[in-house]
N, C-alpha and C. Protein backbone atom coordinates (compact mmCIF):
# COMPACT_ATOMS: atom_id res chain seq x y z
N UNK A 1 9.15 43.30 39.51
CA UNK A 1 8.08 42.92 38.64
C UNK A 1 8.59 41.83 37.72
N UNK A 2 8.00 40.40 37.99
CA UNK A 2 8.20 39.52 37.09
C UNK A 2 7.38 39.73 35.94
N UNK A 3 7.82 39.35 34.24
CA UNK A 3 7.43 39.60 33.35
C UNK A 3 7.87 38.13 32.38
N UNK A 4 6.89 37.80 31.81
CA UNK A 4 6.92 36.65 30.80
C UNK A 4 7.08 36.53 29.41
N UNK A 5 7.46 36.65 28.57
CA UNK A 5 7.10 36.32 26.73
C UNK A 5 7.22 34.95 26.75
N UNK A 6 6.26 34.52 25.88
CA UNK A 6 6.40 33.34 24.72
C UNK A 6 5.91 33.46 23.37
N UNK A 7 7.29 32.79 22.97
CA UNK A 7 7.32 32.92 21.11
C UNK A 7 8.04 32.09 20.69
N UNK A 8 8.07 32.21 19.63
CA UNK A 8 8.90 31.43 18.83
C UNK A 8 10.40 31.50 18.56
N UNK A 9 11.37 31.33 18.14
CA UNK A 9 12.87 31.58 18.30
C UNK A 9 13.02 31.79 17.07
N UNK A 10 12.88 32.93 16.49
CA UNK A 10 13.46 33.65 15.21
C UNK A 10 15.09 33.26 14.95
N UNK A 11 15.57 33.83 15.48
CA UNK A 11 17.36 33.87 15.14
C UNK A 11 17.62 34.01 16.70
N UNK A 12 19.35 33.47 16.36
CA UNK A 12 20.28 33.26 17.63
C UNK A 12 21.16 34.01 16.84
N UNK A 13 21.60 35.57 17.25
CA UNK A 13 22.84 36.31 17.15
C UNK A 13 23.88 35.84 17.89
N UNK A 14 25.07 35.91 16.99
CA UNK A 14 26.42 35.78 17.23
C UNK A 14 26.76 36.27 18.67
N UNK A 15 27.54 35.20 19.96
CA UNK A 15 28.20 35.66 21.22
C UNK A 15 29.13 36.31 21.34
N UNK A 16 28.86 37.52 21.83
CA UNK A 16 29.71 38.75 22.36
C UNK A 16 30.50 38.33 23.55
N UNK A 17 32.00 38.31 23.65
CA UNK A 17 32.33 38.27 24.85
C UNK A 17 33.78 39.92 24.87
N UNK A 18 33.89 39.77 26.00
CA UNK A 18 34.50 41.09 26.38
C UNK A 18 35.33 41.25 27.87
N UNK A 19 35.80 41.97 28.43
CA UNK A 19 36.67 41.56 30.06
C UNK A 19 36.48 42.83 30.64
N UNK A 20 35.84 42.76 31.26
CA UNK A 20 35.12 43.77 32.53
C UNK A 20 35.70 43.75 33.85
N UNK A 21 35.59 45.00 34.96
CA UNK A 21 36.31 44.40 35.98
C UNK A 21 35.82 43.31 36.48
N UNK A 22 34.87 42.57 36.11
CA UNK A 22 34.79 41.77 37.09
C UNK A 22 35.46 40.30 36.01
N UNK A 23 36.11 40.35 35.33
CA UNK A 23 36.47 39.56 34.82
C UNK A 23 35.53 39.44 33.15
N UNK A 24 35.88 38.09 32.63
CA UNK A 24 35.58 37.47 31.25
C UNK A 24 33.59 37.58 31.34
N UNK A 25 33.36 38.81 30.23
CA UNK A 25 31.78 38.36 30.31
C UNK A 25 31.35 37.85 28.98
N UNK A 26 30.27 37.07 28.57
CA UNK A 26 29.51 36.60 27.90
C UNK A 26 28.20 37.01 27.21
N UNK A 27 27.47 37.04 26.18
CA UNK A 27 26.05 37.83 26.39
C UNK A 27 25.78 37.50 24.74
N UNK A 28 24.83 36.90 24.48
CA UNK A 28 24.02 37.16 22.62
C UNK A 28 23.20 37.29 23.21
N UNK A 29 22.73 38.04 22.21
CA UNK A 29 21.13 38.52 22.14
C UNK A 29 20.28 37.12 20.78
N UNK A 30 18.97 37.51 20.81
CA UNK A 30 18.22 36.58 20.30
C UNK A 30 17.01 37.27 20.28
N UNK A 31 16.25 36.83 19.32
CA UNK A 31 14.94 37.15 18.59
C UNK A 31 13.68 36.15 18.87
N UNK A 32 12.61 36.43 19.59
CA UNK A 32 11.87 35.67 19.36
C UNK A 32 10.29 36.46 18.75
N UNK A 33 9.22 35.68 18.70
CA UNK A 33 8.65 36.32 17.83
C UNK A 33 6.96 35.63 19.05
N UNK A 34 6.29 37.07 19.60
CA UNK A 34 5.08 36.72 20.30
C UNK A 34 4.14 35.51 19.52
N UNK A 35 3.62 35.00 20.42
CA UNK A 35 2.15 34.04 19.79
C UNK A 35 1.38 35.06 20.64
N UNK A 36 0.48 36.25 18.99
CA UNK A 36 -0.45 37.02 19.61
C UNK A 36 -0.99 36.62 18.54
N UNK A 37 -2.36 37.89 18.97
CA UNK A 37 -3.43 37.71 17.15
C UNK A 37 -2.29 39.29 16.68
N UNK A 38 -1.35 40.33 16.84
CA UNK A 38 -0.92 40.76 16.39
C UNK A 38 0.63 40.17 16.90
N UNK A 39 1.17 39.22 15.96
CA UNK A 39 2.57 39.07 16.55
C UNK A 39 3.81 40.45 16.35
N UNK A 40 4.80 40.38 17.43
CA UNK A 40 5.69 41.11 17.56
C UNK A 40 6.84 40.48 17.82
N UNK A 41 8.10 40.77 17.31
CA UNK A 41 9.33 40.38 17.28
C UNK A 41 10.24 41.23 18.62
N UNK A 42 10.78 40.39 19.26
CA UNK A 42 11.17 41.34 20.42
C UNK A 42 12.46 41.09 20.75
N UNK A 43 14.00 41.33 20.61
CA UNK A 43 14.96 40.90 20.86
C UNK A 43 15.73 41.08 22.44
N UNK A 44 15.90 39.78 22.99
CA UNK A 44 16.30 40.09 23.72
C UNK A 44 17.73 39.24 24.37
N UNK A 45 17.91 39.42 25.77
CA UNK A 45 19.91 39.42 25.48
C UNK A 45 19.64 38.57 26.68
N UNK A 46 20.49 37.02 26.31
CA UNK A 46 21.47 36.31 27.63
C UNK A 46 22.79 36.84 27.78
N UNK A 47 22.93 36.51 29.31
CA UNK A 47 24.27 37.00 29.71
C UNK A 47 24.70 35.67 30.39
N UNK A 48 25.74 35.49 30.67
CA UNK A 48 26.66 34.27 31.03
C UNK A 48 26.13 32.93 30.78
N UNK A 49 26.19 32.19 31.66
CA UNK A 49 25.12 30.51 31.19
C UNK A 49 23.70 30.98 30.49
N UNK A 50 23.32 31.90 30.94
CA UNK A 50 21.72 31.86 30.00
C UNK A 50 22.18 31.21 28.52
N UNK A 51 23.38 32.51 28.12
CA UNK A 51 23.50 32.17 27.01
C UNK A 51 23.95 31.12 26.63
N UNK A 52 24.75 30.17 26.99
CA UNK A 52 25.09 28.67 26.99
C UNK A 52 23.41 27.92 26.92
N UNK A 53 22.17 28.38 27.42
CA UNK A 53 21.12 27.73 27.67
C UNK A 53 20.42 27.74 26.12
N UNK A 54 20.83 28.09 25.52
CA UNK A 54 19.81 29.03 23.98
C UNK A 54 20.49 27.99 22.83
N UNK A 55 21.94 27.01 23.31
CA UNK A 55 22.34 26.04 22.15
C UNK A 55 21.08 24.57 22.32
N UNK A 56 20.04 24.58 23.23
CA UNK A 56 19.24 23.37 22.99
C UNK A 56 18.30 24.40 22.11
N UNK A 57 18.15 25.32 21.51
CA UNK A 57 16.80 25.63 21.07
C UNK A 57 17.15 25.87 19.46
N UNK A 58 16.53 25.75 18.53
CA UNK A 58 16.10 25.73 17.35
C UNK A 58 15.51 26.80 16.74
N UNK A 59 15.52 27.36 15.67
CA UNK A 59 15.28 28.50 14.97
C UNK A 59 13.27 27.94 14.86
N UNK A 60 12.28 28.40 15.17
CA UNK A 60 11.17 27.55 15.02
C UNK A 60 10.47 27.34 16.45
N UNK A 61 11.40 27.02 17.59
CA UNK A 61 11.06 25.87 18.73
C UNK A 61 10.52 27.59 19.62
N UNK A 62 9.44 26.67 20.50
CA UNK A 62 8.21 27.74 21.28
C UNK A 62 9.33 27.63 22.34
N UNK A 63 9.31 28.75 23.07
CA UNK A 63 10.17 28.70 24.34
C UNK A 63 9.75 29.74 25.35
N UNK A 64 10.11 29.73 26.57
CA UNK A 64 9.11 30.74 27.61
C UNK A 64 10.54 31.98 28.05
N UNK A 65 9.97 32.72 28.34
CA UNK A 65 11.57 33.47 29.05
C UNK A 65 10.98 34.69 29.82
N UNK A 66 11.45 34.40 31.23
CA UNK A 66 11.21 35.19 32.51
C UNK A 66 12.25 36.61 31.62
N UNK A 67 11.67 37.80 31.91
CA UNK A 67 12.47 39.21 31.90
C UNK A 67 12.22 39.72 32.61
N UNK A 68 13.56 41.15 32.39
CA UNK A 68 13.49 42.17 33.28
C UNK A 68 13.94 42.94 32.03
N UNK A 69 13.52 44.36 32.56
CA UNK A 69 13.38 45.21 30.88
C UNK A 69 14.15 46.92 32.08
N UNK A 70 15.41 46.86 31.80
CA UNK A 70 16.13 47.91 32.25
C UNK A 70 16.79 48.96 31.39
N UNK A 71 16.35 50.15 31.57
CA UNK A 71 16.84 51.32 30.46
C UNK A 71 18.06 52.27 31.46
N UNK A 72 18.75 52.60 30.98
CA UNK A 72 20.26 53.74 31.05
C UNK A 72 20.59 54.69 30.29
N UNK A 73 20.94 55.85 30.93
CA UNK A 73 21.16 57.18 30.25
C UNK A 73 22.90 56.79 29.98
N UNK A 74 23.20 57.46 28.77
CA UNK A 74 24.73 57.38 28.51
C UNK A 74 24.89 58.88 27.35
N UNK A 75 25.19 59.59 27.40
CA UNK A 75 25.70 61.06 27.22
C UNK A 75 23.77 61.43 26.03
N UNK A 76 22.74 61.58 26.57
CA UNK A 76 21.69 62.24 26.85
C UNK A 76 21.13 61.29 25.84
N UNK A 77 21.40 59.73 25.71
CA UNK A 77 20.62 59.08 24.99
C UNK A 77 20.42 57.61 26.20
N UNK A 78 19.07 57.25 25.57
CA UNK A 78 18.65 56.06 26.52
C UNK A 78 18.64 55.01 25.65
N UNK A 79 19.52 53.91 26.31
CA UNK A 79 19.13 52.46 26.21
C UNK A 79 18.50 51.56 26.96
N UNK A 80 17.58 50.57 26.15
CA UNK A 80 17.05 49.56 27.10
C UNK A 80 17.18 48.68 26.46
N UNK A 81 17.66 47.73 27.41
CA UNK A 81 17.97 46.02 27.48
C UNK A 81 16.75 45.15 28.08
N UNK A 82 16.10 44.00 27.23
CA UNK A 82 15.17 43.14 27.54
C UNK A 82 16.19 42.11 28.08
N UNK A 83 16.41 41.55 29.21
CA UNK A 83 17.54 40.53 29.90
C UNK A 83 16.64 39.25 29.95
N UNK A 84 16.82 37.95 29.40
CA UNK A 84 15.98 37.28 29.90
C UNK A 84 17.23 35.99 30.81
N UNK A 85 16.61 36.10 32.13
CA UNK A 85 17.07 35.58 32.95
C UNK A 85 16.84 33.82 32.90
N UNK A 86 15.61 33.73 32.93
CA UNK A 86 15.38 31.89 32.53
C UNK A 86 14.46 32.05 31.26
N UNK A 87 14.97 31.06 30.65
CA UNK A 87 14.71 30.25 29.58
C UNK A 87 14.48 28.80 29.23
N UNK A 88 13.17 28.55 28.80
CA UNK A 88 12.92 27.10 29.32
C UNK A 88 12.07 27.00 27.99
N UNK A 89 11.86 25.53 27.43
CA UNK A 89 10.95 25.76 26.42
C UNK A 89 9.41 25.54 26.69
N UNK A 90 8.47 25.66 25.34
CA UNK A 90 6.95 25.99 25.97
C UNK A 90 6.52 25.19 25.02
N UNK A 91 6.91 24.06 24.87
CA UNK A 91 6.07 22.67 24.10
C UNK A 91 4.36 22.77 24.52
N UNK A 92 4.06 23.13 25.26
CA UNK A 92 2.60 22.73 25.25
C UNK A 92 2.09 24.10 25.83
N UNK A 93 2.57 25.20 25.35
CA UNK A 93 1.70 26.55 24.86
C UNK A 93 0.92 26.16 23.59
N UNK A 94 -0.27 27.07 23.61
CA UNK A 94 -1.24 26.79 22.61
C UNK A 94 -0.28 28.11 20.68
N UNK A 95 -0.41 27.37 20.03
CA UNK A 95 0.79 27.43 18.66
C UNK A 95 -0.29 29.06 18.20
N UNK A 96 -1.37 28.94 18.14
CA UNK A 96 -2.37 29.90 17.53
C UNK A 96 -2.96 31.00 18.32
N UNK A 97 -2.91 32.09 18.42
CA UNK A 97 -3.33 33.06 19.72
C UNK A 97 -5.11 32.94 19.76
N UNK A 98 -5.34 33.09 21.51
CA UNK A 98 -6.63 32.45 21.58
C UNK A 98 -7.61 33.94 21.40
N UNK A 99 -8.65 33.54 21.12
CA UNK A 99 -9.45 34.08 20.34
C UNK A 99 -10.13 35.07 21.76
N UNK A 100 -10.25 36.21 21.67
CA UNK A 100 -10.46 36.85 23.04
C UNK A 100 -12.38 36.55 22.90
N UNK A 101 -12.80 36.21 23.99
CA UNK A 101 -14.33 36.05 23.74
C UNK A 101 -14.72 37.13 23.97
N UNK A 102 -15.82 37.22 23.21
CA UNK A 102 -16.65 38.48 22.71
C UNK A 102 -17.36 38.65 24.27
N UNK A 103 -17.30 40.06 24.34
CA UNK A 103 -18.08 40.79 25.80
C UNK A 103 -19.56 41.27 25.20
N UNK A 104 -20.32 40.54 26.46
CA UNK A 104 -21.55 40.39 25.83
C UNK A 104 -22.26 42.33 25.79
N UNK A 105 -23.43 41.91 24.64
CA UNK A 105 -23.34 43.64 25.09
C UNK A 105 -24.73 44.14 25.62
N UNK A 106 -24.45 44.76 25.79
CA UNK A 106 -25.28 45.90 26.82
C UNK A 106 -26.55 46.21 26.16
N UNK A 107 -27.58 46.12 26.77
CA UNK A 107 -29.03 46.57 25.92
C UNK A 107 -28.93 47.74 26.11
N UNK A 108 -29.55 48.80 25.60
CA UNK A 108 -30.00 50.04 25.79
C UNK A 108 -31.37 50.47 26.57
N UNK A 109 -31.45 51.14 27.63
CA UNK A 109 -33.12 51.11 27.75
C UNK A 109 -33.97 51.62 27.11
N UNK A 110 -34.80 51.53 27.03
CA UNK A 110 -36.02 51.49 25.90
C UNK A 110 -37.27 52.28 26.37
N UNK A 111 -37.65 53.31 25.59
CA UNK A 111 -38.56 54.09 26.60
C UNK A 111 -40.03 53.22 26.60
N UNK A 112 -41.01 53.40 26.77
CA UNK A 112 -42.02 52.93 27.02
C UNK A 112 -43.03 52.33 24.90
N UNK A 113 -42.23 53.24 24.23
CA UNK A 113 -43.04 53.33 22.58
C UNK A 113 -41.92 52.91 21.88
N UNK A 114 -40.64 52.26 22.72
CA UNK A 114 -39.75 51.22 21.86
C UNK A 114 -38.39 52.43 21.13
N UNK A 115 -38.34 53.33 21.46
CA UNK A 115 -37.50 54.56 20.93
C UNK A 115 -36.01 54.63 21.80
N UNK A 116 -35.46 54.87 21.09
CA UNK A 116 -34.15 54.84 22.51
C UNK A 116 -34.45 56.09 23.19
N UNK A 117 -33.61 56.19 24.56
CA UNK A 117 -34.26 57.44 24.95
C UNK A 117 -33.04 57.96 24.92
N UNK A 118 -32.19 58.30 23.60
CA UNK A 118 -31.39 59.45 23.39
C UNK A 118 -31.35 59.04 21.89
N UNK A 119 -31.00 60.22 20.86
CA UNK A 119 -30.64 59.94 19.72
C UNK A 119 -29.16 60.62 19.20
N UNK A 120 -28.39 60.27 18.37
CA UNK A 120 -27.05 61.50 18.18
C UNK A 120 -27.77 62.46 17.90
N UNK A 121 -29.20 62.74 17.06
CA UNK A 121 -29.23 64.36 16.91
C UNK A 121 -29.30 65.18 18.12
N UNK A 122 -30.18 64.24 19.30
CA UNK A 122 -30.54 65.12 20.50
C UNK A 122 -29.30 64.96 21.40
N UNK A 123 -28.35 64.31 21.34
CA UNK A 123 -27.12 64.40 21.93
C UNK A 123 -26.20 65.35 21.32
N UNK A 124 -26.24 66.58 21.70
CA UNK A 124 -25.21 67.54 21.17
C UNK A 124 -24.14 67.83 22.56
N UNK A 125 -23.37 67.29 22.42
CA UNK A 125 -22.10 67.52 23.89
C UNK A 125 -21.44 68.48 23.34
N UNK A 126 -20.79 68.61 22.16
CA UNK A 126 -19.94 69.34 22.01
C UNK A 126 -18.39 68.25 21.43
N UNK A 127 -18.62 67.62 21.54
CA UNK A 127 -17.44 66.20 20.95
C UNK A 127 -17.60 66.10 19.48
N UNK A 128 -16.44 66.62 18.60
CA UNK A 128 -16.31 65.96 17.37
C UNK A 128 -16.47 64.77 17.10
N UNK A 129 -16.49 63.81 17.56
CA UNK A 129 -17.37 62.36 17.07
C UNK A 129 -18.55 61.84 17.63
């Protein structure tokens, strides 16, 4: 499952490196921040060149980033890592979240003397609201 964010680039955390068997690894994590009508801050982690890819970008600058969102058990607690694999910027994403258009609505039918033909009093289901 391919998965997308675009946002803005909050902060660039400090590069972690470390020596694994497979040799010398690499990895910061980074903050960007959704273009929604509710924005969300979502941090997530380059590993090797990605992270070399994140010195053209700017604290401010719109940028796109393909993920994969993988969780792991480690002694009966779970972690999950947002990985973003490409990173590219999004100059001509729209800056303001678009306005969802209103769903048109539904008439009610109308009995023959203009009355709806149910009212909440005569609707008793049994539902607290």
């Amino acid at each position: 499952m391919a998965m997308e964010l675009i946002g803005k680039l909050v902060k660039v955390l400090p590069e972690q490196t470390g020596q694994g068997r497979n040799g010398t690894w690499t990895k910061q994590q980074f903050v960007i921040e959704t273009i929604d009508q509710f924005p969300k801050q979502v941090c997530l982690m380059a590993w090797g060149e990605k992270a070399a890819d994140l010195a053209q970008f700017a604290p401010g600058d719109t940028m796109k980033c393909a993920i994969s969102i993988e969780s792991r058990e480690y002694n009966d607690r779970w972690y999950t890592d947002v990985r973003a694999w490409r990173i590219e910027s999004a100059d001509g994403v729209e800056q303001q979240p678009a306005a969802a258009p209103a769903a048109p609505r539904r008439q009610e039918p109308r009995a023959a003397n203009d009355r709806p033909l149910t009212t909440f009093e005569e609707d008793d289901n049994g539902l607290p609201f």
